[in-house]
Each structure stands twice: as C-alpha cells, then as structure tokens.
Protein backbone atom coordinates (compact mmCIF):
# COMPACT_ATOMS: atom_id res chain seq x y z
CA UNK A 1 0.00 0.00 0.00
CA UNK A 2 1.55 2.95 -1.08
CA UNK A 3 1.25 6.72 0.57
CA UNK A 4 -0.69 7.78 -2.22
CA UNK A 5 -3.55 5.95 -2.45
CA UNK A 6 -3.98 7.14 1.32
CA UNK A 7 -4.85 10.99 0.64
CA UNK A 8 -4.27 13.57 3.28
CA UNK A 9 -7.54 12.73 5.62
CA UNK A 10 -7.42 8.72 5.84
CA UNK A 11 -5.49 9.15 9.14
CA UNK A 12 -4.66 5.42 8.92
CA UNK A 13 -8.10 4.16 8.72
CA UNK A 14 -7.84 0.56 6.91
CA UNK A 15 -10.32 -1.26 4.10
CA UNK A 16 -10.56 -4.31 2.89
CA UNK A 17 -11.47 -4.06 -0.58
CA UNK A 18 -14.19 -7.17 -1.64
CA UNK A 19 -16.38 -7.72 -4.67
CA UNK A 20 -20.26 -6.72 -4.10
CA UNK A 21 -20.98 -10.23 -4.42
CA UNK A 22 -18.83 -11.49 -1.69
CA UNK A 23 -19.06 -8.68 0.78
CA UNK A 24 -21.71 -10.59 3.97
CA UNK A 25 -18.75 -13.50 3.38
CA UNK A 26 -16.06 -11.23 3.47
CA UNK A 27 -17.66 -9.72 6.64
CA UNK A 28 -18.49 -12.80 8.33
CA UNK A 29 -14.56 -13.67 8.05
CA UNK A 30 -13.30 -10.42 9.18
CA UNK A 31 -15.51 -10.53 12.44
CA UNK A 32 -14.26 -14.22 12.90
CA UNK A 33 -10.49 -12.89 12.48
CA UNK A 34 -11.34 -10.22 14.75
CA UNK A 35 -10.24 -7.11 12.50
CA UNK A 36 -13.70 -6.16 11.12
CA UNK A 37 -14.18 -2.08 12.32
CA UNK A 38 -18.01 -2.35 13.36
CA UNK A 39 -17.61 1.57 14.29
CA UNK A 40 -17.19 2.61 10.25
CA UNK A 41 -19.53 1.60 7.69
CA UNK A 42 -19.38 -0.34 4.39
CA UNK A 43 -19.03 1.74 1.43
CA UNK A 44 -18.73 1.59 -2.45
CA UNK A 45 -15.11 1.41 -2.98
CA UNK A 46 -15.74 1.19 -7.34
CA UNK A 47 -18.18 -0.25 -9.56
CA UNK A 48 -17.55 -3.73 -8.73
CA UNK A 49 -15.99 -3.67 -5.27
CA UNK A 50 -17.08 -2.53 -1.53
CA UNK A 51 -14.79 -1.31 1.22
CA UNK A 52 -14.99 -3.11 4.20
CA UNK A 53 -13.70 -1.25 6.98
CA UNK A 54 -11.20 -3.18 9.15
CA UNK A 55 -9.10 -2.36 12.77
CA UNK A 56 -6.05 -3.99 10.81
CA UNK A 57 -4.89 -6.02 7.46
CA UNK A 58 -6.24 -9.49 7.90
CA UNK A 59 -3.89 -12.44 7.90
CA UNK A 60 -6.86 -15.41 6.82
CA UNK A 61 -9.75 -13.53 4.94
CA UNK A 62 -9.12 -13.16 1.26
CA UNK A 63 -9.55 -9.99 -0.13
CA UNK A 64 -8.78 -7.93 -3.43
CA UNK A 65 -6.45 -5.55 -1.31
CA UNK A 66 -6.06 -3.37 1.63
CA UNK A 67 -6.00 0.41 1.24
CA UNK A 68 -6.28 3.58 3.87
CA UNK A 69 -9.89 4.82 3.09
CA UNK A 70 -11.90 7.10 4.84
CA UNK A 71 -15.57 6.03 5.65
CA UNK A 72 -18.28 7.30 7.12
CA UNK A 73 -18.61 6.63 11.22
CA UNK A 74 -21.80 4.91 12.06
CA UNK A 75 -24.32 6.77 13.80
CA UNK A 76 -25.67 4.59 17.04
CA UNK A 77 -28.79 6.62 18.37
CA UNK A 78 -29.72 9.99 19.50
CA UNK A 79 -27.60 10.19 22.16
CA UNK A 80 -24.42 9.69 19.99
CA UNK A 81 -25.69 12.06 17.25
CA UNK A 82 -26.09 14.82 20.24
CA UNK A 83 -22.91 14.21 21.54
CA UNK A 84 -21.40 14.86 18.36
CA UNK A 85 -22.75 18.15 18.06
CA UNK A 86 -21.62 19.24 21.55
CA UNK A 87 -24.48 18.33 23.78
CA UNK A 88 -23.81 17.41 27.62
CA UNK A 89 -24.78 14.46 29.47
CA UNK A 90 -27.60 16.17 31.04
CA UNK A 91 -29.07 17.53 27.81
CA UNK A 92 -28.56 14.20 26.55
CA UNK A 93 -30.68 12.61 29.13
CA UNK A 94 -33.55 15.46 28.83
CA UNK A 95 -33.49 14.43 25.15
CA UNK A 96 -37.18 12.26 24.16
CA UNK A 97 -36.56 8.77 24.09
CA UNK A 98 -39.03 8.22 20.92
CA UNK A 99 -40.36 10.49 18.23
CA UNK A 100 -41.70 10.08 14.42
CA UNK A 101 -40.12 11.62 11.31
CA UNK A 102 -42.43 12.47 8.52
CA UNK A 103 -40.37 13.58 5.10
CA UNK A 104 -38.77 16.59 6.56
CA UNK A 105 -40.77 16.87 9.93
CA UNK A 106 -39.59 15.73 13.02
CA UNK A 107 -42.71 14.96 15.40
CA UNK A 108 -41.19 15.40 19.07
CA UNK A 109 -42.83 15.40 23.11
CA UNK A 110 -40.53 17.37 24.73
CA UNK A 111 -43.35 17.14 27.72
CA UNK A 112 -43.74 20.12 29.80
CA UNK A 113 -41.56 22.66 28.22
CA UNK A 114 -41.96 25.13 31.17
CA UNK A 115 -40.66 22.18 33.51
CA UNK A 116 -36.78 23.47 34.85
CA UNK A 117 -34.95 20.46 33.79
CA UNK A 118 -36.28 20.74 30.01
CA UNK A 119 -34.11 21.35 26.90
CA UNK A 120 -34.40 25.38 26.20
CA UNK A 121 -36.03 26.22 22.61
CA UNK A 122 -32.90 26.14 20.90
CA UNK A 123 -31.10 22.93 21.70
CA UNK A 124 -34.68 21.51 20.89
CA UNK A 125 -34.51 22.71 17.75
CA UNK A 126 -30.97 21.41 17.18
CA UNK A 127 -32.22 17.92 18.72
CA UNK A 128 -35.35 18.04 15.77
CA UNK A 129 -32.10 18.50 13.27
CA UNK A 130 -30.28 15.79 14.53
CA UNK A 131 -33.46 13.55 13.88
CA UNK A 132 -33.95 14.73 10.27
C-alpha cells in the first residue's frame, strides 16, 4: 500500500477491498479474524468492489487488497448524534426517548416545556435537526 492511495484525511483508517458479491462472506470472516471495524460503515469502494472497513490487514480472509480509506462513522442513536454536536450528558438525558419523522418533519414530546430540567427552545430545535 503505497502513501498515495492514502490521501491527506485517511489518518490510517484501513479497508478491505471485496467484490459486491462477496461482501456478507467477506464480513463474516473479518468478524471471525477479529479485525472487522463495526464503528465505520461499508461503502462503495468502485463499480464492482465494496470497502470493508477493518481495525487492521487481515492475515486469513481473502480480499482484493487493503488500502487507507476514509468512511463514514456509524451513527448509534440519539444520544451519539447529540454528543457529536456538543451536547452534555444532562441535555442528553432530557433528550425524548421516541419520536416520528415524517419527510422533513420531526414529530417530538418534549413534555412540559416550562418544567426546569427541560431542553431550552434552541437545543430543541438542534435535537429536531439531529433527527432529520
């Protein structure tokens, strides 16, 4: 793997590059050889071929090659998506534990709004954006 197929943000994240066809097998054997990265997603690495994001270069799964490739984090709930955007632990518990998005509408109970331990108007709002 050469220093140029890493680009400047890859900051060592690893792939293993699969076909399409081959990528719940390819999976299934990285989890077994304990390298699969279950905190990055899968992504289209080409037309034919998926990156499968991995901790390290595996040693028993066969795959088309390993290369630095940024992918996308995955998102876990609510609470993670808040956090990310700067929200404390408190706010994080005041946050609704269910809600219903309808195209670009967030339906949210906040409860009583007026109550002192509730979210103020604003990080509400930013907690409707996070839904969306």
């Amino acid at each position: 793997m050469s220093d140029d197929a890493a680009g400047p943000d890859c900051n060592g994240e690893l792939a293993a590059i699969v076909a399409k066809p081959r990528t719940e097998a390819a999976i299934e054997a990285l989890r077994a050889e304990g390298v699969y990265d279950p905190t990055r997603s899968v992504d289209a690495h080409d037309a034919d071929r998926v990156a499968v994001p991995v901790a390290a270069p595996p040693t028993e799964t066969a795959v088309d090659a390993v290369e630095a490739v940024v992918l996308p984090r995955r998102e876990r709930g609510l609470a993670d998506l808040l956090a990310e955007r700067g929200f404390t632990d408190r706010e994080i518990d005041a946050a609704p534990s269910s809600w219903a998005v309808v195209g670009s509408v967030a339906l949210v109970d906040f409860g009583d709004v007026s109550a002192d331990d509730m979210l103020p108007e604003d990080r509400r709002e930013a907690v409707g954006d996070a839904l969306l």
